[in-house]
Protein backbone atom coordinates (compact mmCIF):
# COMPACT_ATOMS: atom_id res chain seq x y z
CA UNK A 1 34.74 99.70 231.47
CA UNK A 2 32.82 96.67 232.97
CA UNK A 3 32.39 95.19 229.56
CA UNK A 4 28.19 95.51 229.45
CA UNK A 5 26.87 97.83 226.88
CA UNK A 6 23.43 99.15 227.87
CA UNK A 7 20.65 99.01 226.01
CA UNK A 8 20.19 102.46 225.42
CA UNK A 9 21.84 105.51 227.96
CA UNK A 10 18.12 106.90 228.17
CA UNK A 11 14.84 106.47 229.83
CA UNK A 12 11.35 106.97 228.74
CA UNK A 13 11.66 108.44 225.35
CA UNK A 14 8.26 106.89 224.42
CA UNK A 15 7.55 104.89 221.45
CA UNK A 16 3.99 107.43 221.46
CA UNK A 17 4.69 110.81 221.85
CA UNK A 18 1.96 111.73 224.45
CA UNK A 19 1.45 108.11 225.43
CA UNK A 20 2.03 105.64 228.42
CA UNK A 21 4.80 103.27 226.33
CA UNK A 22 7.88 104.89 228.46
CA UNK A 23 10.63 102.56 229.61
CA UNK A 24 13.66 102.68 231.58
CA UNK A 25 16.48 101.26 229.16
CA UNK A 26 19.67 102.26 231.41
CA UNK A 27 20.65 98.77 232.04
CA UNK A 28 22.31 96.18 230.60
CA UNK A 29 19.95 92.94 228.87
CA UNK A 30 22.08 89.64 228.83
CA UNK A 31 20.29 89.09 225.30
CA UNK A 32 20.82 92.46 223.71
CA UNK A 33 24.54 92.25 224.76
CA UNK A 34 25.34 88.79 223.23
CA UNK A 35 23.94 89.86 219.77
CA UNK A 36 26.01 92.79 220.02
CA UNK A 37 29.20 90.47 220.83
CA UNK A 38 28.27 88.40 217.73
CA UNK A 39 27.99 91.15 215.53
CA UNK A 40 31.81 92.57 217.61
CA UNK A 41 33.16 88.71 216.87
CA UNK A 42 32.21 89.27 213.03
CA UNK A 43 34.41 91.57 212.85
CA UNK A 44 37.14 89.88 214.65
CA UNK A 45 36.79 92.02 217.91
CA UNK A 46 37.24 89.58 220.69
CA UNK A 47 38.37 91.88 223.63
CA UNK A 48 34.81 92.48 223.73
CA UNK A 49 33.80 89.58 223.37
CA UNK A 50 35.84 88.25 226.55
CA UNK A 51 35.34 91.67 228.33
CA UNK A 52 31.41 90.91 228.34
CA UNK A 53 31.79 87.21 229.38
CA UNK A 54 33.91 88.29 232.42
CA UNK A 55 31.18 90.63 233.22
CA UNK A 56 28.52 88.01 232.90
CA UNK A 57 30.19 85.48 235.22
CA UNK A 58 30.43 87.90 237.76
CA UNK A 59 26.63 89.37 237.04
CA UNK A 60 25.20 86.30 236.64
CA UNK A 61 26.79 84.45 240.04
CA UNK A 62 24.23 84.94 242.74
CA UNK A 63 21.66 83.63 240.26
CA UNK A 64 23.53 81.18 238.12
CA UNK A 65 22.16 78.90 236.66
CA UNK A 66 19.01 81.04 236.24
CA UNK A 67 20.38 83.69 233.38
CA UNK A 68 18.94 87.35 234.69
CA UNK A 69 17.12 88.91 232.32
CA UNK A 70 18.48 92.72 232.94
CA UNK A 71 21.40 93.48 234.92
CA UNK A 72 22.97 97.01 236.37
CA UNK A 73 25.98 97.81 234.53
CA UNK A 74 27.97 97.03 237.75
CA UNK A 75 25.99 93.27 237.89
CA UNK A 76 23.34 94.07 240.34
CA UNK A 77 19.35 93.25 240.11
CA UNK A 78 17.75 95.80 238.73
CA UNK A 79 15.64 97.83 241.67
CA UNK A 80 12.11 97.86 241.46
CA UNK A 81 10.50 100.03 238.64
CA UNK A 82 9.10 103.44 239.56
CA UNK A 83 6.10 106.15 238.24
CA UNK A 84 7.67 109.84 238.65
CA UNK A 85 4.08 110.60 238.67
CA UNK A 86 4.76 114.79 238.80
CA UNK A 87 7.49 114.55 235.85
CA UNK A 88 5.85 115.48 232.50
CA UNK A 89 8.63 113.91 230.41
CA UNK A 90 9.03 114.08 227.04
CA UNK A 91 6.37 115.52 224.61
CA UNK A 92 4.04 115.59 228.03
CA UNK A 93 4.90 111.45 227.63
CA UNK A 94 3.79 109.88 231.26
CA UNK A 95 4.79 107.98 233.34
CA UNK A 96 8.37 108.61 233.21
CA UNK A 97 9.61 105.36 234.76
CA UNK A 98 12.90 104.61 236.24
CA UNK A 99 13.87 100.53 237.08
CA UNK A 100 12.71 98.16 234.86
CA UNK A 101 9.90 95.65 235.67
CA UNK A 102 11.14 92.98 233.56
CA UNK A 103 14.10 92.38 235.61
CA UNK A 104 11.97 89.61 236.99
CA UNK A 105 10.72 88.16 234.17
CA UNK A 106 11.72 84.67 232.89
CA UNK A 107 12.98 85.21 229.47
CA UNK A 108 14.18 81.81 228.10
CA UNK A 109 15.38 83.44 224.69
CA UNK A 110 18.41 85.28 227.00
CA UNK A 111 20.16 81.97 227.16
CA UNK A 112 20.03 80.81 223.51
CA UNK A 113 22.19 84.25 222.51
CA UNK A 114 24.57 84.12 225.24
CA UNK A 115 25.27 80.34 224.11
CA UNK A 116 25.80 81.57 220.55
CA UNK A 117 28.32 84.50 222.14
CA UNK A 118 30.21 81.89 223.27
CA UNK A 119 30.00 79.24 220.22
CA UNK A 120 31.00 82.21 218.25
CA UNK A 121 34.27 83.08 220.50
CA UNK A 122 34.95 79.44 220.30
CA UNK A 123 34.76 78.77 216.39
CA UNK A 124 37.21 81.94 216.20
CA UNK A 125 39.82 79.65 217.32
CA UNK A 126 39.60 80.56 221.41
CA UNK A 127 39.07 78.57 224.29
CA UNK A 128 36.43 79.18 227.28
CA UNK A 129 38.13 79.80 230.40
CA UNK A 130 36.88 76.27 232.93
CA UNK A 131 34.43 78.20 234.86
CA UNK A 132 33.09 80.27 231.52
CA UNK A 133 32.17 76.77 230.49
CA UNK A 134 30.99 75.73 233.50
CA UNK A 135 28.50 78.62 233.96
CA UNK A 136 27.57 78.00 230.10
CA UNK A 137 26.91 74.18 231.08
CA UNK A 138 24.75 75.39 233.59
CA UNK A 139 22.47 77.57 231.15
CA UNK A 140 21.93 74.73 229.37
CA UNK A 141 21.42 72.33 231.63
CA UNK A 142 18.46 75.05 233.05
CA UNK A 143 17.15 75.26 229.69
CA UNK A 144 16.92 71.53 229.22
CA UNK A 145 14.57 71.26 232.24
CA UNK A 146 12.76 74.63 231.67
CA UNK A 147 11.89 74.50 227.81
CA UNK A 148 8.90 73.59 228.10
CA UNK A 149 7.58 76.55 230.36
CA UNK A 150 6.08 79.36 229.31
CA UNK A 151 7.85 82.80 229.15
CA UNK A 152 7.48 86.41 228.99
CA UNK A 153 9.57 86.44 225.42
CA UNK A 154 11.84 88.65 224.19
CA UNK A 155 9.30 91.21 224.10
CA UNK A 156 8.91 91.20 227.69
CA UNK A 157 5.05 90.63 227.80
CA UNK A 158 3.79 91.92 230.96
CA UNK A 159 0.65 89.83 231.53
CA UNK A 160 0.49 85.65 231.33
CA UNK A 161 3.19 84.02 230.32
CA UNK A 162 2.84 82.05 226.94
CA UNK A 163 4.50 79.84 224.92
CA UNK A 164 6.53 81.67 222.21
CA UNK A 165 7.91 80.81 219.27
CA UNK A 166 10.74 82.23 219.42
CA UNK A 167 11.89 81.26 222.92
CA UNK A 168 11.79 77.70 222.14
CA UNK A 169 14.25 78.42 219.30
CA UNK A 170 16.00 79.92 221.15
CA UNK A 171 16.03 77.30 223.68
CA UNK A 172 17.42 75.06 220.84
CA UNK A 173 19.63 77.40 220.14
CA UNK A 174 21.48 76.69 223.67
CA UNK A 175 21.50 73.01 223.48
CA UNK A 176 22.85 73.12 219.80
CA UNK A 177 25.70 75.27 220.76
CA UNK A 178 26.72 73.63 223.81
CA UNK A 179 26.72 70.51 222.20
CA UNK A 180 29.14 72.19 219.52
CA UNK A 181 31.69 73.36 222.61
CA UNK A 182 31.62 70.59 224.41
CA UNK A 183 33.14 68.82 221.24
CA UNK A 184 36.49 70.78 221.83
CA UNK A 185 35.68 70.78 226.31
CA UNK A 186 35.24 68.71 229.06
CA UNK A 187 31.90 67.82 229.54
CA UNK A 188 30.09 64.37 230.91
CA UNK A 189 28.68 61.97 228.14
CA UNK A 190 25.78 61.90 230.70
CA UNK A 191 25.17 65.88 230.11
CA UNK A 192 26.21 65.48 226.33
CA UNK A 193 22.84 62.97 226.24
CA UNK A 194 20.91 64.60 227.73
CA UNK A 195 21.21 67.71 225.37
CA UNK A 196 21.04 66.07 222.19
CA UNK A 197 17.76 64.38 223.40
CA UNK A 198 16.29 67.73 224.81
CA UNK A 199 17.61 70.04 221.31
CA UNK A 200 16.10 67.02 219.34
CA UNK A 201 12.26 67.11 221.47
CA UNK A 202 12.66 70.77 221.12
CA UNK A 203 12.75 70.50 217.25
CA UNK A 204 9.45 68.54 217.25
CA UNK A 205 7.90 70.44 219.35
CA UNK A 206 8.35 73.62 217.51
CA UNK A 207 7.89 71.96 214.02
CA UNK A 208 4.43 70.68 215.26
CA UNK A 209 2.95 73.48 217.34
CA UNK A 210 4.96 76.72 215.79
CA UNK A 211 4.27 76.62 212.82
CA UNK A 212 0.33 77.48 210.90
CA UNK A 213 0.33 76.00 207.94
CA UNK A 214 -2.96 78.25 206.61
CA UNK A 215 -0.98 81.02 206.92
CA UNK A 216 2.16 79.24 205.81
CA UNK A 217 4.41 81.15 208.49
CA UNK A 218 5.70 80.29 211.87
CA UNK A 219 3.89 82.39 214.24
CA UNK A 220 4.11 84.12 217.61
CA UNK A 221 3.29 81.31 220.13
CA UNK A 222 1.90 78.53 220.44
CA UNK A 223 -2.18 78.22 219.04
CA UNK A 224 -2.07 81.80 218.30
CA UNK A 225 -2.18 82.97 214.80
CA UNK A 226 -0.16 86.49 215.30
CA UNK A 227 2.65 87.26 213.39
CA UNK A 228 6.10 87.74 215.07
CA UNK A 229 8.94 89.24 213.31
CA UNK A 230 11.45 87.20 215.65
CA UNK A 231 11.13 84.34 213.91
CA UNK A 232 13.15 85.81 211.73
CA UNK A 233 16.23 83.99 213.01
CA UNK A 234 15.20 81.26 211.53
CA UNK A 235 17.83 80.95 208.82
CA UNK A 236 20.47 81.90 211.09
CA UNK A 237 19.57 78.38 213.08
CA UNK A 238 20.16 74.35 212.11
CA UNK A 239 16.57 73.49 212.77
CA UNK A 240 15.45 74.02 209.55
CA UNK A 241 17.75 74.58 206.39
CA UNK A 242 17.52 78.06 205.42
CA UNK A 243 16.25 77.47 202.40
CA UNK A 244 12.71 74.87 203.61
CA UNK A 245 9.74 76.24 202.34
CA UNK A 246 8.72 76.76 205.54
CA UNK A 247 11.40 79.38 206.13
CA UNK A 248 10.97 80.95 202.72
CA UNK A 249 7.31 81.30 203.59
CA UNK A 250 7.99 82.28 206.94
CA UNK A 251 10.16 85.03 205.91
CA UNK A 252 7.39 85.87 203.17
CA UNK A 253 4.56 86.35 205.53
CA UNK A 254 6.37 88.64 207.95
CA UNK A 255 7.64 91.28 205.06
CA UNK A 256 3.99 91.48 203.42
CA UNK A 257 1.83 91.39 206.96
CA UNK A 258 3.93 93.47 209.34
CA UNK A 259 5.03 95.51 206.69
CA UNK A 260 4.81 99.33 208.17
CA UNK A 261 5.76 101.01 205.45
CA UNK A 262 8.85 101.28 203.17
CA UNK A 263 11.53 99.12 204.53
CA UNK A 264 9.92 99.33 207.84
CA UNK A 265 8.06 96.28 209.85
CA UNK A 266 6.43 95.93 213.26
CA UNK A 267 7.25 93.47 215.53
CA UNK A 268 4.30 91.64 215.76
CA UNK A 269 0.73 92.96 214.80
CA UNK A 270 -0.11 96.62 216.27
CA UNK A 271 -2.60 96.50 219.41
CA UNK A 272 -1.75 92.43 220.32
CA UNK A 273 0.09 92.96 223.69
CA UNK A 274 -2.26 93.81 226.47
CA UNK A 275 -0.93 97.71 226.61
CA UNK A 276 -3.32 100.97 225.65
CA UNK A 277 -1.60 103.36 222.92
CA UNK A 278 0.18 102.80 219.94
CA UNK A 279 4.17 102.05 218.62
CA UNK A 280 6.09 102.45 215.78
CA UNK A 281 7.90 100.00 213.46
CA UNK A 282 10.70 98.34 215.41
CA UNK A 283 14.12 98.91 213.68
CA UNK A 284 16.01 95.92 214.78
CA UNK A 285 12.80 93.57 212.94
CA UNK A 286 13.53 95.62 209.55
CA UNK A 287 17.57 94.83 209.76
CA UNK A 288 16.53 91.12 211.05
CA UNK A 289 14.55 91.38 207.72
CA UNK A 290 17.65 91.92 205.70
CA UNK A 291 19.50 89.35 207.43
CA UNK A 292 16.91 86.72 206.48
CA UNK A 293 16.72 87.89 202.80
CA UNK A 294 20.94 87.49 202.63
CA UNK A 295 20.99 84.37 204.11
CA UNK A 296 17.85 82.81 202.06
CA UNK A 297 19.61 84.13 198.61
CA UNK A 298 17.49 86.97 198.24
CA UNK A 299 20.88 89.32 197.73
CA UNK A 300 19.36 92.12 195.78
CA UNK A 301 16.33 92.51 197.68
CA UNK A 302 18.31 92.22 201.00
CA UNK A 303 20.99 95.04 199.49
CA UNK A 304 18.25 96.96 198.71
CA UNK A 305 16.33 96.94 202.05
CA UNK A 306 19.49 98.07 203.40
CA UNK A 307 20.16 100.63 201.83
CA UNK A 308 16.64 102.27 202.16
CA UNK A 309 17.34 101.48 206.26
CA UNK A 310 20.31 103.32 206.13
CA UNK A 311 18.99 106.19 204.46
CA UNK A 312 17.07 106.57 207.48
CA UNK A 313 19.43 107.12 209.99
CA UNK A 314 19.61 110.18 212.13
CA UNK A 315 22.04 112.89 211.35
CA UNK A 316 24.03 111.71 213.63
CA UNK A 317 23.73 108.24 211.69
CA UNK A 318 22.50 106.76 214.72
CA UNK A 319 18.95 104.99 215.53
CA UNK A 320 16.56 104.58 218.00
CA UNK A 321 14.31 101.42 218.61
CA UNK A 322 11.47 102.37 216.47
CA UNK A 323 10.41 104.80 214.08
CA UNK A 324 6.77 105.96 212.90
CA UNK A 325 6.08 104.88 209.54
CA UNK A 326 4.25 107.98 208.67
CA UNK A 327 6.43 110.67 209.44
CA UNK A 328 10.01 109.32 209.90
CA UNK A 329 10.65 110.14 213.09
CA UNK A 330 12.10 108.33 215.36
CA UNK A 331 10.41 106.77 218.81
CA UNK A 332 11.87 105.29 221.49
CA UNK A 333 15.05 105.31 223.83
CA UNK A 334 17.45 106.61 221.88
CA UNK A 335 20.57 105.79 220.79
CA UNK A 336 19.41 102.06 221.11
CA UNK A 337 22.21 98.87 220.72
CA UNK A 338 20.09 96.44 220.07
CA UNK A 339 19.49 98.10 216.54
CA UNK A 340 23.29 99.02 215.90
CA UNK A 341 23.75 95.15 216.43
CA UNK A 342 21.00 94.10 214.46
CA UNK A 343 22.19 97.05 211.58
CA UNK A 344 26.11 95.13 212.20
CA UNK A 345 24.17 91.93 211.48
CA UNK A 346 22.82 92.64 208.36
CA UNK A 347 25.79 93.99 206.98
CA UNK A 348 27.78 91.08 207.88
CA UNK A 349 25.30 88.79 206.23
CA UNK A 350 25.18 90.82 203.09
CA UNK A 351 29.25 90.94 203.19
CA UNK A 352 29.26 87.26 203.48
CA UNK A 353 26.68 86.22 200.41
């Protein structure tokens, strides 16, 4: 195996039955994998953790330092996405796509995870290889100059690029964790200076334009007043103590106004991203949810988000990346890793508090 786990083995399963939300998933997302390596490194799995690495130096080395968004299994660009325009697909679901066409998309939140991948592998006693770190040094040192740009975000908008919230954690995300490995690796006091002054503008920034104090939650981007369960990391970051009232309102705001239904959430309001049709609640948000909970105090409520999440796995006890809220069923490609990490996640937390 190449040591990338793809998103999901399927392709336009829509999030709609009958609608145009149909994506190719058959690749591999630097971002998904790297959550799925922290959740593999919680449980003290580090083959995988240095299987994916070695895959992502070798994906990643025509482009370095630009992190690709989505990769080919075998570390190729992703070709061009494509209409089968006389397939029906699923539930009469059209356009089956195949390719993906946010392969070209910059997507500074990427970089922040595969930084954590590798803070985690370090903290669990091992040592980056010299060029691991020096294709990590070179994320960062990307990120420090590109911060400030707007992005797609991790929900791959397709029209103008904004400037999200969550990027620009994630962005400190990078610098934070570099400047952790570099305590126990070679790196320049020149480079070391530079990060600490970029992670600490990166913290004002965010603390001054991220957050809406009317609604008493950090929100989607930048002057926008739009919800966006990605925040959620929050507690999971320095940048804040978990326990600020901003994070404890934060967290507050998402579970009462994208609350689906149940345990479920959305990922951001329903109708707020440029596409026609509708989508379900996105199952990796309601596990973030629990994470958040855990790691605020909130151990009974977390426990018992969990447990209603579980109880809605398929027979199979897998998931897909959404479900509708009114019947139950699940939308989406299907089975989906980003949720199985996010599901590891929140078990880990709740193990841990």
């Amino acid at each position: 195996p190449s040591g990338a786990p793809v998103a999901a083995p399927t392709t336009s399963l829509p999030e709609e039955p009958g609608g145009i939300r149909n994506w190719d998933y058959r690749f591999a997302w630097p971002r998904d994998a790297s959550i799925g390596v922290g959740a593999f490194l919680g449980l003290d799995k580090t083959n995988e953790a240095r299987r994916f690495m070695a895959w992502l130096l070798h994906a990643s080395r025509l482009q370095r330092p630009r992190l690709p968004a989505i990769l080919t299994i075998f570390g190729r660009h992703v070709f061009a996405e494509r209409e089968l325009v006389d397939w029906p697909g699923y539930r009469n679901s059209r356009p089956v796509r195949i390719g993906n066409g946010a392969a070209d998309q910059h997507q500074l939140d990427g970089y922040g995870w595969v930084l954590d991948a590798a803070w985690l592998l370090v903290s669990a006693g091992h040592r980056l290889y010299s060029e691991t770190w020096r294709a990590m040094r070179g994320f960062t040192d990307e990120v420090a100059f590109r911060w400030r740009e707007p992005d797609a975000g991790i929900w791959e908008e397709r029209g103008e690029s904004t400037h999200h919230v969550h990027s620009k954690l994630m962005a400190w995300l990078v610098l934070d964790r570099a400047l952790r490995i570099a305590d126990t690796h070679p790196t320049s006091e020149r480079q070391t200076s530079r990060w600490q002054h970029e992670r600490d503008a990166v913290a004002i920034d965010v603390a001054t334009h991220g957050y809406n104090s009317e609604l008493g939650s950090y929100v989607r981007a930048y002057g926008t007043t739009d919800l966006d369960a990605a925040v959620l990391v929050l507690p999971l970051l320095d940048i804040e103590p978990p326990g600020s009232p901003r994070v404890r309102s934060t967290i507050n705001a998402i579970a009462r106004g994208l609350r689906a239904s149940g345990p479920l959430i959305y990922r951001y309001p329903p109708g707020r991203d440029g596409l026609a049709g509708g989508e379900g609640a996105f199952l990796p948000c309601s596990f973030w949810l629990v994470q958040a909970l855990a790691m605020t105090g909130r151990h009974q409520e977390a426990h018992q988000l969990f447990d209603q999440l579980a109880a809605l796995a398929s027979p199979l006890g897998l998931y897909a990346e959404e479900m509708d809220p009114s019947t139950g069923h699940h939308l989406g490609n299907y089975p989906q890793a980003l949720t199985h990490a996010a599901l590891l996640q929140a078990a880990l937390a709740l193990r841990h508090t």
